[in-house]
N, C-alpha and C. Protein backbone atom coordinates (compact mmCIF):
# COMPACT_ATOMS: atom_id res chain seq x y z
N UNK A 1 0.85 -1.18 0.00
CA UNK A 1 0.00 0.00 0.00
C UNK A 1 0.89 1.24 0.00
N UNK A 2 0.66 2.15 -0.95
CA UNK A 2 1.15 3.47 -0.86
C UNK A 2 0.79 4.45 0.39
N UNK A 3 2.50 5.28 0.49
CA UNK A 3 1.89 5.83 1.71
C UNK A 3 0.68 6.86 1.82
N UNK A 4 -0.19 7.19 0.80
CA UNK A 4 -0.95 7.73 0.74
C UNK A 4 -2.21 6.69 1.56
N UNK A 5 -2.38 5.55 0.97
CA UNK A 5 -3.56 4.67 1.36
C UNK A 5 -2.85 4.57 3.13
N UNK A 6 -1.58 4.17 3.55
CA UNK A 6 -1.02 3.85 5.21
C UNK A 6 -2.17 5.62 5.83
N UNK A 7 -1.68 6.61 5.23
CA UNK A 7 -2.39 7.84 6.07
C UNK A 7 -3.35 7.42 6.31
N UNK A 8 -3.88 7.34 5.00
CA UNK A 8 -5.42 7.57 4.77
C UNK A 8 -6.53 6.43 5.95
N UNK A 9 -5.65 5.07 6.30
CA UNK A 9 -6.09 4.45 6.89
C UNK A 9 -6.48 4.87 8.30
N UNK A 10 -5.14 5.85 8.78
CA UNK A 10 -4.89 6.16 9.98
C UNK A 10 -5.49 7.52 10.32
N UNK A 11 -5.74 8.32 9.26
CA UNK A 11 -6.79 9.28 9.54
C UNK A 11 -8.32 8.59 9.97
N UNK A 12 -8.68 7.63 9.38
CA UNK A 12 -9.87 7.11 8.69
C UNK A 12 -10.05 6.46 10.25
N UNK A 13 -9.40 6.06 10.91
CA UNK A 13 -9.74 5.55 12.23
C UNK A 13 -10.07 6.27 13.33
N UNK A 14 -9.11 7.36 13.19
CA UNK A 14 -8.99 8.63 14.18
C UNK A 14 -10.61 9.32 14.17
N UNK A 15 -10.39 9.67 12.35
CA UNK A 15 -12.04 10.34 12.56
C UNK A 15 -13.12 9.30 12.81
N UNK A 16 -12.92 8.31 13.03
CA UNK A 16 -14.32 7.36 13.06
C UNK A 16 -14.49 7.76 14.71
N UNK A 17 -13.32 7.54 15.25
CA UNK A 17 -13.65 8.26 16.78
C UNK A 17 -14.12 9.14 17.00
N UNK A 18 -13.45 10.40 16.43
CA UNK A 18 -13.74 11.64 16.92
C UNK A 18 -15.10 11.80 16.40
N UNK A 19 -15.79 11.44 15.42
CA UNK A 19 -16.93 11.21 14.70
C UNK A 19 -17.63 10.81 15.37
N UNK A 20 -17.71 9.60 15.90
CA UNK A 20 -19.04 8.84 16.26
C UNK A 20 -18.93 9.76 17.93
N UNK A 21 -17.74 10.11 18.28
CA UNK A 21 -17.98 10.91 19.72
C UNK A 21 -18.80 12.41 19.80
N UNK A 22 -18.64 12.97 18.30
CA UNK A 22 -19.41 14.35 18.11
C UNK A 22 -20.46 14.03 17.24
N UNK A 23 -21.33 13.03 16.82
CA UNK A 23 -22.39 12.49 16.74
C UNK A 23 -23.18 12.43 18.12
N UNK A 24 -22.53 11.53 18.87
CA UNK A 24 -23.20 10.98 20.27
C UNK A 24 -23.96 12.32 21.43
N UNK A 25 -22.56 13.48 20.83
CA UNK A 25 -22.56 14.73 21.58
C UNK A 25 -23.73 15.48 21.17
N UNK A 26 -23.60 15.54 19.76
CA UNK A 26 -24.56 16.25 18.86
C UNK A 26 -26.54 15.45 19.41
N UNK A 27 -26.25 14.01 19.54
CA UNK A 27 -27.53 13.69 19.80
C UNK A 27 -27.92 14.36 21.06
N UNK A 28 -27.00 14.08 22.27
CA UNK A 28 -27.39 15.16 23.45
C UNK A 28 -27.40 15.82 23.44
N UNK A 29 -27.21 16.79 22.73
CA UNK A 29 -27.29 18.00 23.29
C UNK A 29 -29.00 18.38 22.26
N UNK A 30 -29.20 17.63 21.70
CA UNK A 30 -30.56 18.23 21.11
C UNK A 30 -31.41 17.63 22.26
N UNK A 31 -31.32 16.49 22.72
CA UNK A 31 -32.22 15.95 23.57
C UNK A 31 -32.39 16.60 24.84
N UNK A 32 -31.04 17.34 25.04
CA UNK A 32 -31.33 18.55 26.27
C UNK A 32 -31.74 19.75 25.91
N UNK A 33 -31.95 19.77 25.00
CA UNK A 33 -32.49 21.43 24.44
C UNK A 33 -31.41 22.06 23.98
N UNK A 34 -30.33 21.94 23.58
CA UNK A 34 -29.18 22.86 23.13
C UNK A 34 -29.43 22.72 21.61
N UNK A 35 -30.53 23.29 20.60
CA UNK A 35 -30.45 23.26 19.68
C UNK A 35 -29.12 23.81 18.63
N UNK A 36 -28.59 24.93 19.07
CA UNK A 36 -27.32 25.39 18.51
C UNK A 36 -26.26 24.39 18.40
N UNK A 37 -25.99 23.79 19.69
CA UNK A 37 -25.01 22.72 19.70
C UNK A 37 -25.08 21.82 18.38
N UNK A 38 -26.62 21.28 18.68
CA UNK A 38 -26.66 20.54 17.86
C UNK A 38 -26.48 20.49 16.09
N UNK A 39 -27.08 21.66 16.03
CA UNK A 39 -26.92 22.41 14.61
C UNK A 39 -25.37 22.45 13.92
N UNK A 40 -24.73 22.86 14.88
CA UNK A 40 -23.57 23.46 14.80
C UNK A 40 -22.23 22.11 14.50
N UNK A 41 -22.70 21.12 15.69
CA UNK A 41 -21.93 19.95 15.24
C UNK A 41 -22.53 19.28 14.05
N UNK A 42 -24.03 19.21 13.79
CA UNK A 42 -24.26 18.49 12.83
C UNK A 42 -23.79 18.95 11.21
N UNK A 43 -23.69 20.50 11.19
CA UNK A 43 -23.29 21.17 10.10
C UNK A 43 -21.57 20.63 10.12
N UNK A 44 -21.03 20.95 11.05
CA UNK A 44 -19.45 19.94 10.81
C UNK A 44 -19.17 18.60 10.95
N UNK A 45 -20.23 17.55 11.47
CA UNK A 45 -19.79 16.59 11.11
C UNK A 45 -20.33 16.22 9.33
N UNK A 46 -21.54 16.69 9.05
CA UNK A 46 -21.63 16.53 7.28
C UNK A 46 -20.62 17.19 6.65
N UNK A 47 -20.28 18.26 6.79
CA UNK A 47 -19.42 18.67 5.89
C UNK A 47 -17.97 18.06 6.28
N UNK A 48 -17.54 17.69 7.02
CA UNK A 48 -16.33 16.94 7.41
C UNK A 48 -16.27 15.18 6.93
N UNK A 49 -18.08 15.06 6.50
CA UNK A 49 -18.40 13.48 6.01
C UNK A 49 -17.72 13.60 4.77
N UNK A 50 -18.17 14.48 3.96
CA UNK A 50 -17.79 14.73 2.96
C UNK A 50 -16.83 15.05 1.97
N UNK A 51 -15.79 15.68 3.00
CA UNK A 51 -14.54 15.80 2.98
C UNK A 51 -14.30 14.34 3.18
N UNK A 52 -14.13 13.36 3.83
CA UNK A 52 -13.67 12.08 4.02
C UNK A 52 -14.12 11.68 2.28
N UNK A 53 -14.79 11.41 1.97
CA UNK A 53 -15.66 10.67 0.91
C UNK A 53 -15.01 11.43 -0.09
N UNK A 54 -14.54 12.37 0.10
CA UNK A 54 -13.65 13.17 -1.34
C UNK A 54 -12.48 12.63 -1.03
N UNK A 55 -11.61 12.49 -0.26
CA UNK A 55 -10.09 11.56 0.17
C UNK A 55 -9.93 10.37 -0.08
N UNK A 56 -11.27 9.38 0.20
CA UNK A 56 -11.87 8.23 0.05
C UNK A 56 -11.71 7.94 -1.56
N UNK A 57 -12.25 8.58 -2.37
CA UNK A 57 -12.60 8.50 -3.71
C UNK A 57 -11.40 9.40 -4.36
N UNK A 58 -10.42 10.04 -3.96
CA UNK A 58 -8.95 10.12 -4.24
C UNK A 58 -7.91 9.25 -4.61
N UNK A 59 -8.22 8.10 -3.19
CA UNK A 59 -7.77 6.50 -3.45
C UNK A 59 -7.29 6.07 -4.73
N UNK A 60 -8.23 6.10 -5.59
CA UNK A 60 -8.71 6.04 -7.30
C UNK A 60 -7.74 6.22 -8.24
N UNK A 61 -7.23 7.75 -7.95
CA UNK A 61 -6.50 8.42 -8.71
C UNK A 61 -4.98 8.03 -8.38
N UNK A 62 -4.99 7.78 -7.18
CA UNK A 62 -3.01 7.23 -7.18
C UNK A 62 -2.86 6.03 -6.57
N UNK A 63 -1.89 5.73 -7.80
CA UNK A 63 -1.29 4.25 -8.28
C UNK A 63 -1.00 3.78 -6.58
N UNK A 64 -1.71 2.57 -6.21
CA UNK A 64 -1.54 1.38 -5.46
C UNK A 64 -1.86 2.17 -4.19
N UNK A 65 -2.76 3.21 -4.23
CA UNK A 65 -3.42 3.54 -2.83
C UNK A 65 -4.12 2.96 -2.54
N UNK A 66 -4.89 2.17 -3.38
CA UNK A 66 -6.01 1.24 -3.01
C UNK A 66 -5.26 -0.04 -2.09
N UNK A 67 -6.20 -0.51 -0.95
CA UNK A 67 -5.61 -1.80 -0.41
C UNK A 67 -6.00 -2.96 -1.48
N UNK A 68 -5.61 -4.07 -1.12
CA UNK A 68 -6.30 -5.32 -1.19
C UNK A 68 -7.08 -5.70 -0.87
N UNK A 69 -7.99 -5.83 -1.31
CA UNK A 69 -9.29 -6.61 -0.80
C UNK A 69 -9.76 -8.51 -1.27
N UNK A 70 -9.67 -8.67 0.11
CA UNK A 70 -9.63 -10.14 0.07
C UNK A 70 -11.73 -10.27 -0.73
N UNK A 71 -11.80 -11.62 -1.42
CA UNK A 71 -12.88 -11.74 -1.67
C UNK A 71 -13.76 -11.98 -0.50
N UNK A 72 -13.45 -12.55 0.48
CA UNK A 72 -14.64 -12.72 1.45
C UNK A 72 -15.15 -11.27 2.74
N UNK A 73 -14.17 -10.29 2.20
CA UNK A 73 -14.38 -8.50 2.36
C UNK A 73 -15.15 -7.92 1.26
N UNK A 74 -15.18 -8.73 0.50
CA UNK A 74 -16.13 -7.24 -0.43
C UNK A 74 -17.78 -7.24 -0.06
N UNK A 75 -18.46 -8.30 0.22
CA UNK A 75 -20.05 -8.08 0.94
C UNK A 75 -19.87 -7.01 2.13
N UNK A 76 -19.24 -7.34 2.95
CA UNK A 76 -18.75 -6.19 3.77
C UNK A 76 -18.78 -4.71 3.28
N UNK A 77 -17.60 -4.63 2.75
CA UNK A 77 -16.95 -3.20 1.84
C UNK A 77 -18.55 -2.72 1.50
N UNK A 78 -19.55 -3.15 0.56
CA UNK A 78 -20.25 -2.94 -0.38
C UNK A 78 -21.70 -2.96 0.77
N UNK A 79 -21.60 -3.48 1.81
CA UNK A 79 -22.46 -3.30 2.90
C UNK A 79 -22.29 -2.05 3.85
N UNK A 80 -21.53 -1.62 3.92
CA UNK A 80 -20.57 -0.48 4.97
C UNK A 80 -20.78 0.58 4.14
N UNK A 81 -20.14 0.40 2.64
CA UNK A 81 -20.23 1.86 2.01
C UNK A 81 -22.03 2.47 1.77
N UNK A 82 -22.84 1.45 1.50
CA UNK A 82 -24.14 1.36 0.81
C UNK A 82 -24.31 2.43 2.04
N UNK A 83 -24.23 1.22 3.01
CA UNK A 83 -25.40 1.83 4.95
C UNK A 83 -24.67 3.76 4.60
N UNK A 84 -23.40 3.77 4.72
CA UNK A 84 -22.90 4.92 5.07
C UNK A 84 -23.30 6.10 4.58
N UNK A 85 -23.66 5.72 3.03
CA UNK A 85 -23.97 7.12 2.41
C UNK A 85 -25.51 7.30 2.79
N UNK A 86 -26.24 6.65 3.34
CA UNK A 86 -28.05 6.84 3.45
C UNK A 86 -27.72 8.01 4.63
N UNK A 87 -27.33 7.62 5.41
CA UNK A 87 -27.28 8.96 6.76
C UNK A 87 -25.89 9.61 6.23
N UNK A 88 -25.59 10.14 5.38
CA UNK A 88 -24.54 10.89 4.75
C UNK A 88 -25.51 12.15 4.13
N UNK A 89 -26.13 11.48 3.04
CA UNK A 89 -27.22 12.13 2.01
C UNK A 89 -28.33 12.39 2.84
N UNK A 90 -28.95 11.72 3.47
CA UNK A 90 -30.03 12.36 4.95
C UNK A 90 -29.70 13.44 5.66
N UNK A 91 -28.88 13.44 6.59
CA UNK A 91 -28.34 14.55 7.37
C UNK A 91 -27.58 15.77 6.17
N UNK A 92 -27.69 15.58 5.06
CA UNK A 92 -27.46 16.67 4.21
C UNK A 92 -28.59 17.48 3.96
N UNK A 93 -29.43 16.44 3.30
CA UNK A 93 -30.86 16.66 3.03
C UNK A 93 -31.57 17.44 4.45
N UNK A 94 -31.43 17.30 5.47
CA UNK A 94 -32.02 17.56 7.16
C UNK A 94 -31.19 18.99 7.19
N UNK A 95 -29.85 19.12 6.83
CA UNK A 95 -29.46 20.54 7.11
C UNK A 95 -29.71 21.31 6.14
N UNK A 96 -29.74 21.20 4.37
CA UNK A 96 -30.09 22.32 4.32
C UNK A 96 -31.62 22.61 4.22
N UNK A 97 -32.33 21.39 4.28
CA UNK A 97 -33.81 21.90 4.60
C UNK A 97 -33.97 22.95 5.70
N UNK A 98 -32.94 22.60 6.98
CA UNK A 98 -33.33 23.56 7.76
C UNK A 98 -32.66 24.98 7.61
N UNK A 99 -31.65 24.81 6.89
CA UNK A 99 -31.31 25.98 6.47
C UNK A 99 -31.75 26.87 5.43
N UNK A 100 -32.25 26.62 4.19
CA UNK A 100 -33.03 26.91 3.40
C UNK A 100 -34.14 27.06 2.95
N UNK A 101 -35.12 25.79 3.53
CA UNK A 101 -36.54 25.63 3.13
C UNK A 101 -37.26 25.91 4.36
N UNK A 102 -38.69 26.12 4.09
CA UNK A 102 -39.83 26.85 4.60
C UNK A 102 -39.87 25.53 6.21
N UNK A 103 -40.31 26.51 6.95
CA UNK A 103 -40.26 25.37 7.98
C UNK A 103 -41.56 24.54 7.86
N UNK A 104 -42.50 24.53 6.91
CA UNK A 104 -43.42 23.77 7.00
C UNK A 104 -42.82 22.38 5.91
N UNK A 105 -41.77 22.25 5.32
CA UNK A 105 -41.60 21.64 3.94
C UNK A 105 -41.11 19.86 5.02
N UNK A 106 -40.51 18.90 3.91
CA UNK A 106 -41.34 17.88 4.45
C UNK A 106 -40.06 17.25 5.61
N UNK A 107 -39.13 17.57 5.29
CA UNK A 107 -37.78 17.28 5.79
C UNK A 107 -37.97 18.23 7.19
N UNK A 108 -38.48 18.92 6.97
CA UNK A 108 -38.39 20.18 8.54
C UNK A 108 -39.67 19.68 9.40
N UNK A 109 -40.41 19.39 8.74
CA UNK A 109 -42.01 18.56 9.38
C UNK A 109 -41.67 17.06 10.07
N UNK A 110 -40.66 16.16 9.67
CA UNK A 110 -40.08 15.22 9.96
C UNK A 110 -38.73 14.97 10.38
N UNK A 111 -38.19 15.85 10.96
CA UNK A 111 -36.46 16.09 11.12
C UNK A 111 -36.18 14.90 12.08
N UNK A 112 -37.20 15.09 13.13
CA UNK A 112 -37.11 14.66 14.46
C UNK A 112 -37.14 13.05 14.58
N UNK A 113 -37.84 12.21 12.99
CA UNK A 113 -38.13 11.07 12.76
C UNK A 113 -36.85 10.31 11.68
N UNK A 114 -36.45 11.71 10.87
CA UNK A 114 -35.68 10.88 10.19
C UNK A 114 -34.00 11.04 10.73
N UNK A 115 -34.08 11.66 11.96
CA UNK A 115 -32.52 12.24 12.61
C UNK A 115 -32.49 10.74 13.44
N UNK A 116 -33.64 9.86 13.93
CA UNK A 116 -33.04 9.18 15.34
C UNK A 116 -32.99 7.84 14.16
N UNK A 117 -32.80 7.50 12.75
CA UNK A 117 -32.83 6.47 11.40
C UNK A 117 -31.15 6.88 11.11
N UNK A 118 -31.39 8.30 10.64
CA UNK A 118 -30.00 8.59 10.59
C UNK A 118 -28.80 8.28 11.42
N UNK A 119 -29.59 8.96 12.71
CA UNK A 119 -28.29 8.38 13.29
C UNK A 119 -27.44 7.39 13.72
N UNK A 120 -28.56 6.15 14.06
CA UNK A 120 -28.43 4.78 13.97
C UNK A 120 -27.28 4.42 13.31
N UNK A 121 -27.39 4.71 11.56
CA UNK A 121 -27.16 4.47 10.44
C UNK A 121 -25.95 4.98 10.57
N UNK A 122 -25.71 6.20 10.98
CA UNK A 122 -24.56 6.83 11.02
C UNK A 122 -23.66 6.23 12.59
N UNK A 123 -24.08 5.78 12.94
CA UNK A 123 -23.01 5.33 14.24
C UNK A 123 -22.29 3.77 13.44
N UNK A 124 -23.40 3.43 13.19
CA UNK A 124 -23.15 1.86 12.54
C UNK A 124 -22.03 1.98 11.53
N UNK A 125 -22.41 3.04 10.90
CA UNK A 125 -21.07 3.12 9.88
C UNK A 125 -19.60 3.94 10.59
N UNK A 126 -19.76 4.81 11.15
CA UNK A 126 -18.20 4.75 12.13
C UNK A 126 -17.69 3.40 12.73
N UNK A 127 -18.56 2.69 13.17
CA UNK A 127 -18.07 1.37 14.28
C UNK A 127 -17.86 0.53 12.86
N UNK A 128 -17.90 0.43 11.86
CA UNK A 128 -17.75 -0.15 10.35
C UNK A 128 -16.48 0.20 10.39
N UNK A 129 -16.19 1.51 10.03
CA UNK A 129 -14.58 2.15 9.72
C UNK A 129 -14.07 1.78 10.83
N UNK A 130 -14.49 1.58 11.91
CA UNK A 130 -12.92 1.18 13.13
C UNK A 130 -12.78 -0.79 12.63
N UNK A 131 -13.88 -1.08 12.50
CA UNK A 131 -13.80 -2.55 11.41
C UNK A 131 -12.59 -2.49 11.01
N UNK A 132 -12.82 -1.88 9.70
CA UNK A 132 -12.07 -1.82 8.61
C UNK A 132 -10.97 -1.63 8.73
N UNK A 133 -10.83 -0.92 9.64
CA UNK A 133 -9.27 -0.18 9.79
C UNK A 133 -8.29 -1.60 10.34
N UNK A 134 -8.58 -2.79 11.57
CA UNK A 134 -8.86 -3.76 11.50
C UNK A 134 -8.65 -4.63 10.77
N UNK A 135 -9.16 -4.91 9.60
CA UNK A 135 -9.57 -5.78 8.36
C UNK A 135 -8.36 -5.56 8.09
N UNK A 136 -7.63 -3.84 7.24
CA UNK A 136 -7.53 -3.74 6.04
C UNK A 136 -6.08 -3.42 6.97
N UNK A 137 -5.47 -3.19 8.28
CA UNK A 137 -3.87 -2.81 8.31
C UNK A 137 -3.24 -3.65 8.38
């Protein structure tokens, strides 16, 4: 593995921590009423998702960053990435509805139903990447 893919691994673990810990934070503090908190981490952990998923899909572009993937890892791989992007593209969809659209529209009418799906979804896939990290060093 190129030392690009060795970083990339070792970032990729770090943020699964710090991630699923300012997720966990982000859920409390809405459940205590700190809506700002919550806003505020949820706006940096999507945009910080995203940033990963652009580094992720960098992989691509230079020669032998990609690991190996054994065949009895790819249901996995292809299970992990699928789950990951649903509460990726959700909690995108959830912020800028609330940032943009009318508070009656359908994402702002349902935040509260599709945030405790999301987040599920989204913890499951950090505890995936500390997997992986696992699997693949």
């Amino acid at each position: 593995m190129s030392s690009y893919g060795d970083v990339f691994l070792y970032v990729g673990i770090v943020w699964a921590f710090i991630s699923l810990g300012l997720l966990l934070l982000a859920w409390r503090a809405v459940t205590q009423g700190n809506v700002q908190l919550h806003k505020r981490l949820m706006i940096f952990l999507a945009v910080m998702a995203w940033v990963f998923i652009a580094a992720y899909l960098l992989r691509y572009k230079i020669p032998g960053a990609i690991p190996e993937i054994a065949p009895q890892y790819i249901p996995w791989i292809a299970i992990h990435g699928t789950i990951a992007l649903v509460p990726l593209f959700g909690a995108t969809c959830l912020i800028l509805a609330r940032l943009i659209s009318r508070k009656e529209s359908h994402f702002n009418c349902y935040h509260r139903y599709y945030g405790r799906v999301f987040v599920l979804l989204w913890c499951f896939t950090h505890l995936g990447g500390m997997v992986n990290f696992w699997l693949f060093k």
